[in-house]
N, C-alpha and C. Protein backbone atom coordinates (compact mmCIF):
# COMPACT_ATOMS: atom_id res chain seq x y z
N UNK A 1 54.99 -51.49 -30.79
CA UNK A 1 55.11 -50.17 -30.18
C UNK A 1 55.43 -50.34 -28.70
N UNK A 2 56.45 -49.30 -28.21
CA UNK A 2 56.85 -49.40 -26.71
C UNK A 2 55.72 -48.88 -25.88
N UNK A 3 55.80 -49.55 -24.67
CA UNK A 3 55.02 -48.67 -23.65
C UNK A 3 55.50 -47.85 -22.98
N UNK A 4 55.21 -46.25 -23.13
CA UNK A 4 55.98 -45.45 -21.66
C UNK A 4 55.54 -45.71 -19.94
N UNK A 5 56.58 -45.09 -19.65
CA UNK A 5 56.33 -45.22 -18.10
C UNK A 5 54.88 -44.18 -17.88
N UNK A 6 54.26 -44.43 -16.29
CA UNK A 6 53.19 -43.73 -16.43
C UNK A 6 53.24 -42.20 -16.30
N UNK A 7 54.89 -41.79 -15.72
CA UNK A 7 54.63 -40.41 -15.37
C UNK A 7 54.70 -39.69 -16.34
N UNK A 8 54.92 -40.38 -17.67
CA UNK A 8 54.52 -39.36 -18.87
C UNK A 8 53.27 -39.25 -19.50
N UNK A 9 52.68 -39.73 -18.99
CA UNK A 9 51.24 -38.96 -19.16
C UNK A 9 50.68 -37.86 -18.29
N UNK A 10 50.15 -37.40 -19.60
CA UNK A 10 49.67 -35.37 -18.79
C UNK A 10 48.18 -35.76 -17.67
N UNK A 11 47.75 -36.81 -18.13
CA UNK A 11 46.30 -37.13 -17.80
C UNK A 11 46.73 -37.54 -16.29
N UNK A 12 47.80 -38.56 -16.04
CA UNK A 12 48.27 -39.29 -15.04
C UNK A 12 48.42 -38.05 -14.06
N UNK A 13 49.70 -37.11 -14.52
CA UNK A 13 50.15 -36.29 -13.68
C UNK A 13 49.44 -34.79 -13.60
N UNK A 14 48.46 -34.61 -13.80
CA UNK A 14 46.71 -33.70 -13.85
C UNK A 14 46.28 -34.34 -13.11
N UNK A 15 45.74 -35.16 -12.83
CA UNK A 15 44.93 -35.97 -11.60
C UNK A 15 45.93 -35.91 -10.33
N UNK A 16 47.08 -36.93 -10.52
CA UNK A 16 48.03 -36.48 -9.30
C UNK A 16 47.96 -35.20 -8.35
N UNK A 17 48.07 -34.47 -9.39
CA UNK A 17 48.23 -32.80 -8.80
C UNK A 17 47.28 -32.00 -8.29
N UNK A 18 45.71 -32.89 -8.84
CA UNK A 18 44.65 -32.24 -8.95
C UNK A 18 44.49 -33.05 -7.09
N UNK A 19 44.68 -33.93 -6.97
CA UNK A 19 44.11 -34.99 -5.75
C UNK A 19 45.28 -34.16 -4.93
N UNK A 20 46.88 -33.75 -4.64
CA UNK A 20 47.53 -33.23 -4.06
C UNK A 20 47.23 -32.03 -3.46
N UNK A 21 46.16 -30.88 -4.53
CA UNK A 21 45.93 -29.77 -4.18
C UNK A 21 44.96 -29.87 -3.08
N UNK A 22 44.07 -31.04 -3.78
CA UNK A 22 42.59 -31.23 -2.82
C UNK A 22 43.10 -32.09 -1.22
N UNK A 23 44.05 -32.56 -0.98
CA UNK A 23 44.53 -33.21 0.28
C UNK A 23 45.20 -32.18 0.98
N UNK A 24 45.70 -31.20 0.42
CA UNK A 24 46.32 -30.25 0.95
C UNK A 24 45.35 -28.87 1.51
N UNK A 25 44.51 -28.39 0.97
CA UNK A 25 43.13 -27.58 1.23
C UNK A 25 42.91 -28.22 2.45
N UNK A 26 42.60 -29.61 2.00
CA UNK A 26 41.58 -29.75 3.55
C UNK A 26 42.56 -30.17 4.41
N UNK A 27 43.75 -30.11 4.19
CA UNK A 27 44.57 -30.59 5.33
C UNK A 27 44.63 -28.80 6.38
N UNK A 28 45.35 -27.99 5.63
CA UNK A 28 45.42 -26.53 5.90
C UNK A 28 44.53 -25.04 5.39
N UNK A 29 43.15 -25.54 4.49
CA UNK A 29 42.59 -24.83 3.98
C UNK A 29 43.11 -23.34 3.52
N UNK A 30 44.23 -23.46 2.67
CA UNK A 30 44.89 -22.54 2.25
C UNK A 30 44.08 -21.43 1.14
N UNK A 31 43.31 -22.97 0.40
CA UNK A 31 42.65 -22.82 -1.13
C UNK A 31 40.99 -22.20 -0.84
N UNK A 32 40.73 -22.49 0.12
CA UNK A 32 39.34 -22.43 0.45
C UNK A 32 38.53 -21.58 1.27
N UNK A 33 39.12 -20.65 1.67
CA UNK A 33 38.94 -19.58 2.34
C UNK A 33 39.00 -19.80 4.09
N UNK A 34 40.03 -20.11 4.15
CA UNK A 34 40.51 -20.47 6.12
C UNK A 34 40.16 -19.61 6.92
N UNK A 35 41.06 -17.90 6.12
CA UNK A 35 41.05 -16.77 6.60
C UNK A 35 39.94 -16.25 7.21
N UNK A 36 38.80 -16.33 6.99
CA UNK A 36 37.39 -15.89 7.15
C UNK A 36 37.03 -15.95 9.05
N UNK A 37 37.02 -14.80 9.69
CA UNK A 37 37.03 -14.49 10.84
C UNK A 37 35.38 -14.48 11.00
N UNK A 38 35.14 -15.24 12.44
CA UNK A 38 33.77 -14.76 12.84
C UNK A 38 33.29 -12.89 12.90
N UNK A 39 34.28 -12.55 13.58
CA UNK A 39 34.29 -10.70 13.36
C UNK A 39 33.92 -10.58 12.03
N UNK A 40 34.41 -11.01 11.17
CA UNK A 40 34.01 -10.56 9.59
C UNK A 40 33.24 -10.56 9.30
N UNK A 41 32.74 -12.13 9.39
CA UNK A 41 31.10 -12.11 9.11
C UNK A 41 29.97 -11.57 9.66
N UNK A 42 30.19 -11.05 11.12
CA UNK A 42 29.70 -10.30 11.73
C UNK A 42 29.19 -8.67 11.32
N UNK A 43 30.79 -8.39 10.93
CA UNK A 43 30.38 -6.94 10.54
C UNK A 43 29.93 -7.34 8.80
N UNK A 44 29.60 -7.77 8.56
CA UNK A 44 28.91 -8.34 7.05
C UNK A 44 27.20 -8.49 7.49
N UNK A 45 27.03 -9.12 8.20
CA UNK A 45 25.81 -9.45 8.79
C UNK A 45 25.06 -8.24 9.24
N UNK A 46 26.03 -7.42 10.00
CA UNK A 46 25.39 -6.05 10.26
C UNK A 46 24.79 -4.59 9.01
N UNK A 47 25.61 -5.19 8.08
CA UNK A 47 25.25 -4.33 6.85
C UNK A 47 24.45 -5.03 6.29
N UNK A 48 24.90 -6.45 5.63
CA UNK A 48 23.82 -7.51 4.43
C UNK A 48 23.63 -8.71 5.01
N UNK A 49 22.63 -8.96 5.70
CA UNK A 49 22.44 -10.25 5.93
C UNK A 49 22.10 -11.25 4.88
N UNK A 50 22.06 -10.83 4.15
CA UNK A 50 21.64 -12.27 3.14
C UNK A 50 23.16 -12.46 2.69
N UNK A 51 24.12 -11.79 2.66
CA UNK A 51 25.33 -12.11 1.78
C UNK A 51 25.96 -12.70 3.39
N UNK A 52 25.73 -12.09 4.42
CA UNK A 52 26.41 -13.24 5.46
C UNK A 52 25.77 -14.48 5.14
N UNK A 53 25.11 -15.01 5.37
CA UNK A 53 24.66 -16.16 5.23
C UNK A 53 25.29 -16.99 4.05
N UNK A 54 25.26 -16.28 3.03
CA UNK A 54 25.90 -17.20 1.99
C UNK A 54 27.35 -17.47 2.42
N UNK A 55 28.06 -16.54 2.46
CA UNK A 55 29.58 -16.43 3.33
C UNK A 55 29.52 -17.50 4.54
N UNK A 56 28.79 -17.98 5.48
CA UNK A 56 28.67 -18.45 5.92
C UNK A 56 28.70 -19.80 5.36
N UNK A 57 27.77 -20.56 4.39
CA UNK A 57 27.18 -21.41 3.90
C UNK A 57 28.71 -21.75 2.86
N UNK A 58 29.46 -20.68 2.50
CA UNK A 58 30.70 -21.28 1.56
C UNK A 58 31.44 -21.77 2.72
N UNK A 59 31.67 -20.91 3.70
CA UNK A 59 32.68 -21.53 4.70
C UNK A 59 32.59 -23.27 4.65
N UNK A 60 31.28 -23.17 5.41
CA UNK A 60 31.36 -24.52 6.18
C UNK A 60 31.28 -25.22 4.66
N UNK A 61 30.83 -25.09 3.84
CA UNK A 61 30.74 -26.43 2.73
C UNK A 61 32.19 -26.51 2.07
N UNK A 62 33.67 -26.17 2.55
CA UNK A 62 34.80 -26.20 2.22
C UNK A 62 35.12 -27.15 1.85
N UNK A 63 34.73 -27.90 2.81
CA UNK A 63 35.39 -29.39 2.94
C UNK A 63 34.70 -30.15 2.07
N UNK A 64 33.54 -29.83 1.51
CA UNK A 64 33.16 -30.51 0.40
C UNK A 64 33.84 -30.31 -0.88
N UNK A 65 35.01 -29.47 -0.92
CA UNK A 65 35.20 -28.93 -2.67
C UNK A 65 36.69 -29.52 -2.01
N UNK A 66 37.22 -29.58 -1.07
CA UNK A 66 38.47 -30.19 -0.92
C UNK A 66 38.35 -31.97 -1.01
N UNK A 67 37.44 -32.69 -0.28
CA UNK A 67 37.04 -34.11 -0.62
C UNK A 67 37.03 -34.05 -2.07
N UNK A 68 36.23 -33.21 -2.94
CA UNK A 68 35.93 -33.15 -3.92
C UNK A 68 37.11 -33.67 -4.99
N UNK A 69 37.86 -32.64 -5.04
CA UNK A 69 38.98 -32.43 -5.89
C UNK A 69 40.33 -33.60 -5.19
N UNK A 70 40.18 -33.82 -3.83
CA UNK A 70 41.48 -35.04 -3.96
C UNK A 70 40.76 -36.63 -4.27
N UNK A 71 39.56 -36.85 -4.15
CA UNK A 71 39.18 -38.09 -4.55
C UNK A 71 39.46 -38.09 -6.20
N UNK A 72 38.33 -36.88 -6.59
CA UNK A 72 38.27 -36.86 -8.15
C UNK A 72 39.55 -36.72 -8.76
N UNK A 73 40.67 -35.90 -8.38
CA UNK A 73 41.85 -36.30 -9.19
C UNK A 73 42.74 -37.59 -9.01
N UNK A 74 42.82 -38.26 -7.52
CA UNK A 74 43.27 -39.16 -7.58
C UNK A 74 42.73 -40.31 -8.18
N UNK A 75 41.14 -40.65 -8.53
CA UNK A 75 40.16 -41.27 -9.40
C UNK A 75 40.72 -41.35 -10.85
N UNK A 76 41.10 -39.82 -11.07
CA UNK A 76 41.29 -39.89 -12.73
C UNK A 76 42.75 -40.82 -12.79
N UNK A 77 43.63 -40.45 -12.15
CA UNK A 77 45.09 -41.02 -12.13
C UNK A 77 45.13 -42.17 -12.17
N UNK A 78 44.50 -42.62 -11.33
CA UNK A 78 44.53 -44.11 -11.13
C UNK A 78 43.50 -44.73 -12.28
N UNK A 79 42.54 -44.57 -12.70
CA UNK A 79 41.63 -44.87 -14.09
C UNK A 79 42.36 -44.93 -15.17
N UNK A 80 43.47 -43.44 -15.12
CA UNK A 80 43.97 -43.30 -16.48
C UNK A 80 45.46 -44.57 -16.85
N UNK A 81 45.84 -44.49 -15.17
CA UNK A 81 46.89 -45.94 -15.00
C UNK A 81 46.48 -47.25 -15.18
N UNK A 82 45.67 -47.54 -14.57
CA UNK A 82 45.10 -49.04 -14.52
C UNK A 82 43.99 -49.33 -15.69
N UNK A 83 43.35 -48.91 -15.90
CA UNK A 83 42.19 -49.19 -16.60
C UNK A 83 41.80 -48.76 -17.61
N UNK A 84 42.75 -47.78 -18.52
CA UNK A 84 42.77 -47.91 -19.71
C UNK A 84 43.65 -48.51 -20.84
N UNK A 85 43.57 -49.29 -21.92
CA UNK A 85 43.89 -49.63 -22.85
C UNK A 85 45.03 -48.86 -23.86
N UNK A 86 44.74 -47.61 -23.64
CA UNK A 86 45.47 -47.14 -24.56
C UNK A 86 47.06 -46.75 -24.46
N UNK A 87 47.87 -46.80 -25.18
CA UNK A 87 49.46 -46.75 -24.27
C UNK A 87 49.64 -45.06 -23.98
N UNK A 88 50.46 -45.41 -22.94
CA UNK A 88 50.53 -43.66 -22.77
C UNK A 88 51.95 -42.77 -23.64
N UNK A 89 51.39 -42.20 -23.92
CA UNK A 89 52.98 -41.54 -24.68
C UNK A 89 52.25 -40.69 -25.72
């Protein structure tokens, strides 16, 4: 049986894309809520303070779901290239 090249695997190029989205977030936080103005949260704070705070608490932990997603997809890509056995196709 032949071996395909790797970019035909869905698994290969899912991880790729998945690690591209996540390098790109935290490069320009497009994905992750950038937009979010101190004024905003402000007038949020003045009505619900408990929901500022959380708003707050997503902000800053952004950069954790962007690390997140470009390690973990580039992880799978490279696992699914190198280190498995099975042929791709």
């Amino acid at each position: 049986m032949e071996k395909k090249p790797w970019w035909k695997s869905k698994i290969a190029l899912l991880g790729i894309v998945m690690g591209t989205i996540g390098l790109s977030d935290l490069s320009f936080g497009w994905l992750s809520g950038q937009g979010v103005s101190t004024e905003q949260i402000q007038a949020v704070q003045t009505a619900l303070p408990n929901l500022a705070d959380q708003i707050h608490d997503a902000v800053v932990g952004k950069n954790y779901f962007a690390i997140i997603s470009a390690v973990g997809g580039y992880v799978t890509a490279i696992w699914r290239i190198w280190f498995t056995d099975k042929l791709i196709g």
